[in-house]
Protein backbone atom coordinates (compact mmCIF):
# COMPACT_ATOMS: atom_id res chain seq x y z
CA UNK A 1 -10.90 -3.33 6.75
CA UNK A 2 -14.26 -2.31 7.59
CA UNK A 3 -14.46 0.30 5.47
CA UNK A 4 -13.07 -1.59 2.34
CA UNK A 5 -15.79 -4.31 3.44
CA UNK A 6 -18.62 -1.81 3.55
CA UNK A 7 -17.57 0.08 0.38
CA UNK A 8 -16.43 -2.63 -2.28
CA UNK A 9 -16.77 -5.84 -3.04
CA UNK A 10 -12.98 -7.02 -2.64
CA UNK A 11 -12.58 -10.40 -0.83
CA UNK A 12 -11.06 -9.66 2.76
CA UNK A 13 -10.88 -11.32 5.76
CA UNK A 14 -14.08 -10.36 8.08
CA UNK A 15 -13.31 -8.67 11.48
CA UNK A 16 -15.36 -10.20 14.26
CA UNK A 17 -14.33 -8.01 17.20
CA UNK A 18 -11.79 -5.01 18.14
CA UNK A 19 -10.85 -4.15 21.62
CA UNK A 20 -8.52 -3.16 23.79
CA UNK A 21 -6.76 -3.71 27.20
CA UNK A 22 -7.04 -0.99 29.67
CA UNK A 23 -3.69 -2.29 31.69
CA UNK A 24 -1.52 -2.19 28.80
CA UNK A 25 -3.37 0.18 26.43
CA UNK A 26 -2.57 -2.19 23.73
CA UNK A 27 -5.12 -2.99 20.53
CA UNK A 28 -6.58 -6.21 19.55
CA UNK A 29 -8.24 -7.49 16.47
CA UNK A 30 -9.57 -10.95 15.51
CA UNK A 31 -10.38 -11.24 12.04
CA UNK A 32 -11.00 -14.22 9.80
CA UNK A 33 -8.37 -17.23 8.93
CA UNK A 34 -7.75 -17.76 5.24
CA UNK A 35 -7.13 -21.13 4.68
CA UNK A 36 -5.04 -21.73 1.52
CA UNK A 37 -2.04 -20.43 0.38
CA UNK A 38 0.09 -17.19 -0.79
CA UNK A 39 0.31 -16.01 -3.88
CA UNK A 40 4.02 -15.59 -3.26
CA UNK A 41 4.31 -19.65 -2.35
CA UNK A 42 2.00 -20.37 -5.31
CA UNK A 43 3.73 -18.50 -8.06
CA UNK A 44 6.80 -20.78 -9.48
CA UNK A 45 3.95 -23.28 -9.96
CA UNK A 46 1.11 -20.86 -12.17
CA UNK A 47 0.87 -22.13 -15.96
CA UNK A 48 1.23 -18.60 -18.23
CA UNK A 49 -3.13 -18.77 -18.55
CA UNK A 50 -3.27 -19.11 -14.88
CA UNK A 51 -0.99 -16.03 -14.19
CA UNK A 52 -3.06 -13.87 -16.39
CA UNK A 53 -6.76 -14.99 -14.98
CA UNK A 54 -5.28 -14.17 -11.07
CA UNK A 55 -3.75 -10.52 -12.37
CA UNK A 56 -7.13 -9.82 -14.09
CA UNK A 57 -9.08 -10.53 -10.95
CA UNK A 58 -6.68 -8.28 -9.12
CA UNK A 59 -7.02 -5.53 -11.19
CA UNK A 60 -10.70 -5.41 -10.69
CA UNK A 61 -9.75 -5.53 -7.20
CA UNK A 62 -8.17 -2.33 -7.35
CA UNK A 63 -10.18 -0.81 -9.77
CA UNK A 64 -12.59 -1.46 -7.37
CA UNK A 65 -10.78 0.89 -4.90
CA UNK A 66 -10.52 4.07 -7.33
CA UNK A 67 -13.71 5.02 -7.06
CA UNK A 68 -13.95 5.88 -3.58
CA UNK A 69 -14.37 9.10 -2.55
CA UNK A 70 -11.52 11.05 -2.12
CA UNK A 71 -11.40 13.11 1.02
CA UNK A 72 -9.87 16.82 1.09
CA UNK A 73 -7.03 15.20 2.66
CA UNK A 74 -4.10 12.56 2.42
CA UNK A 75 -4.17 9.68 5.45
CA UNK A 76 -5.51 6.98 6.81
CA UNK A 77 -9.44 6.17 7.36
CA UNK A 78 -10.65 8.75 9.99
CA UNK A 79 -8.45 11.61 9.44
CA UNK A 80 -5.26 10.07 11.16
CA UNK A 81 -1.61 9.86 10.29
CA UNK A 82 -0.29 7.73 7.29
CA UNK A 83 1.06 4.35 8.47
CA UNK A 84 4.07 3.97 6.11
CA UNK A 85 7.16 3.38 7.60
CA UNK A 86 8.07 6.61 5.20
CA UNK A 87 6.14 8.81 7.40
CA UNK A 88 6.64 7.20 10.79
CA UNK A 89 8.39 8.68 13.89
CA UNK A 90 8.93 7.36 17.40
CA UNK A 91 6.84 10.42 18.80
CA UNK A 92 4.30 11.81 16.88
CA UNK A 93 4.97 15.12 14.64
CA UNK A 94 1.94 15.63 12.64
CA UNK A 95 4.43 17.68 10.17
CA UNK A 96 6.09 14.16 9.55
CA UNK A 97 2.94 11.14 10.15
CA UNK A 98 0.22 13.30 8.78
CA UNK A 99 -2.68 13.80 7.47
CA UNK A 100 -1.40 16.28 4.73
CA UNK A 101 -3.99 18.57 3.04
CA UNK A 102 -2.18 18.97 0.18
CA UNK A 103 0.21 17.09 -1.76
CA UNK A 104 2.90 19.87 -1.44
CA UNK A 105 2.78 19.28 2.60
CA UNK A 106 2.93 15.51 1.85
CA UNK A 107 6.18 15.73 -0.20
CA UNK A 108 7.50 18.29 2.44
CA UNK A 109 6.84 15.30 4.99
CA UNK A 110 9.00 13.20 2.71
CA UNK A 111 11.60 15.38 3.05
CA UNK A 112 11.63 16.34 6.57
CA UNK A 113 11.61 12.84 7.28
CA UNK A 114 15.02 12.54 4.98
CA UNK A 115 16.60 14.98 7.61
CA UNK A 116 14.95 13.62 10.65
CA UNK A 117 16.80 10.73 10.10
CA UNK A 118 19.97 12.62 9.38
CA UNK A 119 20.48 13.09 5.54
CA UNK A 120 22.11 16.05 4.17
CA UNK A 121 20.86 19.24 4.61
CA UNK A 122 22.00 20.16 0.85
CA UNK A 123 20.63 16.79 -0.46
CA UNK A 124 16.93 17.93 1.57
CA UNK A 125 17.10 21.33 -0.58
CA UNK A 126 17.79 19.07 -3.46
CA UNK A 127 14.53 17.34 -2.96
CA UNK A 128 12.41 20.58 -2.30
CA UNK A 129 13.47 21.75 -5.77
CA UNK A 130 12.92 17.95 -7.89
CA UNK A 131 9.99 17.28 -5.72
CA UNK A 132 7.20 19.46 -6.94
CA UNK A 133 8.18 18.35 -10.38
CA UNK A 134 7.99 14.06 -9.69
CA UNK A 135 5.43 14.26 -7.25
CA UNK A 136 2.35 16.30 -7.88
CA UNK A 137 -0.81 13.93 -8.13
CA UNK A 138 -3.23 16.51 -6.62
CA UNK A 139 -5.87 13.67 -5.95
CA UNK A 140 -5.57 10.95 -3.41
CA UNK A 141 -6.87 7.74 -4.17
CA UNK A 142 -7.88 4.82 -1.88
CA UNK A 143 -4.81 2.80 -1.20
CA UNK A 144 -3.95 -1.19 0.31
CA UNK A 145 -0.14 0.07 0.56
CA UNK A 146 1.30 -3.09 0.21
CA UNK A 147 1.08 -4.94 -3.06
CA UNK A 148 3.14 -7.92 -2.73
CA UNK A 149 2.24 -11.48 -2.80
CA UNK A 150 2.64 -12.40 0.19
CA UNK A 151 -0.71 -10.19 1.13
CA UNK A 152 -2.97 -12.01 -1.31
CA UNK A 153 -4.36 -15.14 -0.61
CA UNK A 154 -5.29 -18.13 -2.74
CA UNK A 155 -8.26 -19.63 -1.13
CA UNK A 156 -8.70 -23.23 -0.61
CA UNK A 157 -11.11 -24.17 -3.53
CA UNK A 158 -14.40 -25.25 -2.51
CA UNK A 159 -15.52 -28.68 -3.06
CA UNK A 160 -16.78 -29.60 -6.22
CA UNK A 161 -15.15 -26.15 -7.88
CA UNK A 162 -12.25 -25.20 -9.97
CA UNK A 163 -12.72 -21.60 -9.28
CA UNK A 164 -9.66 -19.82 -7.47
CA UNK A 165 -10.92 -17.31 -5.13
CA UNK A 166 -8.04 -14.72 -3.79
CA UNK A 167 -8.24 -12.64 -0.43
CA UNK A 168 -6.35 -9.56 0.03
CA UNK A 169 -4.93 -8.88 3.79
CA UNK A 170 -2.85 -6.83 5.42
CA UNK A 171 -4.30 -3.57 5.02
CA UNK A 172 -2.42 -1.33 8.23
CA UNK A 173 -1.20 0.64 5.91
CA UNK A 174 -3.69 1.33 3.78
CA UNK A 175 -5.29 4.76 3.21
CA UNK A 176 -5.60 7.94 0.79
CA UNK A 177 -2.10 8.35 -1.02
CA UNK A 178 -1.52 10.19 -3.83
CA UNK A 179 -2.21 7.80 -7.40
CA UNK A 180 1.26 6.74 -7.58
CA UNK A 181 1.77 5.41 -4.12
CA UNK A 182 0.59 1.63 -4.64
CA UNK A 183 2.76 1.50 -7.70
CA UNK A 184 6.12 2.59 -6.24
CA UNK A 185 5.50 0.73 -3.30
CA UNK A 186 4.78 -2.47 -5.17
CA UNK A 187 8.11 -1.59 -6.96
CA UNK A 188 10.12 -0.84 -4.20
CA UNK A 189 8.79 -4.27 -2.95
CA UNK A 190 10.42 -6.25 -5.84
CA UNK A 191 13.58 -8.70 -5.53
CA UNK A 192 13.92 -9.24 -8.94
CA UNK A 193 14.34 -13.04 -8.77
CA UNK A 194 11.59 -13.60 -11.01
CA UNK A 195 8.85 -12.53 -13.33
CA UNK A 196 6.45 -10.96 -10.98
CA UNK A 197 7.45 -7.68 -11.74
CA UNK A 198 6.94 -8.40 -15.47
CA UNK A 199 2.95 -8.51 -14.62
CA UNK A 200 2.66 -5.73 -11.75
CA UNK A 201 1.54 -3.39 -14.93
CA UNK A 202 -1.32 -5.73 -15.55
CA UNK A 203 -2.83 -4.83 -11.87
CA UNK A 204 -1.98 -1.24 -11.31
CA UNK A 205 -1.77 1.76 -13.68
CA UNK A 206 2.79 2.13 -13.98
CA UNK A 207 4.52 5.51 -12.65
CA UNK A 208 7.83 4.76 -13.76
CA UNK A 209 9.38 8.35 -13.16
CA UNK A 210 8.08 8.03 -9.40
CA UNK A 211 8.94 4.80 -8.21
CA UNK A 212 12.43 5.56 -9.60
CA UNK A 213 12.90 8.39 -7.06
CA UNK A 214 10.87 6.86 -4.35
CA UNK A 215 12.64 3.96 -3.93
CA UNK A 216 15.93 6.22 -4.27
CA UNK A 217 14.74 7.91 -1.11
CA UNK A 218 13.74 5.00 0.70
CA UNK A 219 17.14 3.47 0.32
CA UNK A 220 18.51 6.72 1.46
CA UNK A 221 16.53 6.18 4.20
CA UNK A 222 17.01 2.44 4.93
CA UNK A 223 20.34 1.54 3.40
């Protein structure tokens, strides 16, 4: 959060201290309160026009997050291990959690992570052959991980204004992906019980052909 704060200009909460307790070795943060409301709650109640204005100030959001620099590798701010679930283990295995230089050992992490939780061995050599021809986005891009609306914030308006201000939160798992990630996550997100998904294309450059097999794995995974 601090580096999104220091290197855009995307509304987030501020973070006023981080610290941690030496008897329990366990993290703290205490960040801003957004007063208002979710997207999510606010949706079944958006006119068409209002819709449209909130997806075009979210897609300079993002825009706003291509343009940073793209390290040599793919994780999370500081050189350390991907946070998504998809690359999580109860002990660490830095084949598995990352970071990945390359997006070959990032799709291999996929994979291994498909037989770590004890998929088919013939389905894994399945993947290592479709793989490299899905997934293979050499460059990483900056990436919130979790585009749904429950993470974006409608601001109380401010009195005297019409002007609808939205916060984005919830950014654990956010880090350098490959291009497609925020896309298939935001699909694999969906529930399909209403038009949201009709207007995720107006926020985030579609990769149909990999959210398709993403979200094949992850219910593999999960199902």
């Amino acid at each position: 959060m601090l580096f999104v704060r220091e290197n855009t200009n995307i509304p987030i909460p501020r973070v006023f201290a981080l610290y941690s307790d030496p008897e329990t070795s366990k993290n703290y943060i205490v960040i801003e309160r957004i007063i208002g409301q979710t997207l999510l709650s606010a949706w079944p109640q958006l006119s068409t026009l209002e819709k449209q204005r909130i997806t075009s100030d979210l897609r300079r959001y993002w825009d706003d997050l291509r343009p940073l620099p793209s390290p040599e590798y793919y994780g999370s701010v500081g050189k350390r291990p991907l946070l998504d679930e998809i690359f999580w283990t109860p002990q660490p295995d830095p084949l598995i959690n990352g970071p990945f230089g390359s997006i070959e050992d990032l799709n291999e992490a996929m994979i291994r992570k498909y037989a770590y939780n004890g998929g088919s061995t013939y389905r894994a050599e399945y993947l290592r052959k479709c793989f490299p021809l899905v997934f293979n986005d050499p460059k990483a891009a900056f990436t919130h991980g979790d585009l749904q609306r429950k993470n974006i914030m409608i601001r109380e308006k401010r009195q005297g204004s019409d002007e609808v201000s939205l916060v984005l939160i919830d950014w654990e798992k956010s880090g350098w992906y490959p291009r497609y990630w925020e896309y298939c996550l935001a699909v694999c997100a969906l529930r399909w019980d209403d038009d949201w998904s009709l207007w995720i294309d107006r926020i985030i450059t579609p990769f149909v052909a990999e959210a398709a097999w993403l979200q094949a794995l992850r219910l593999e995974l999960w199902s």
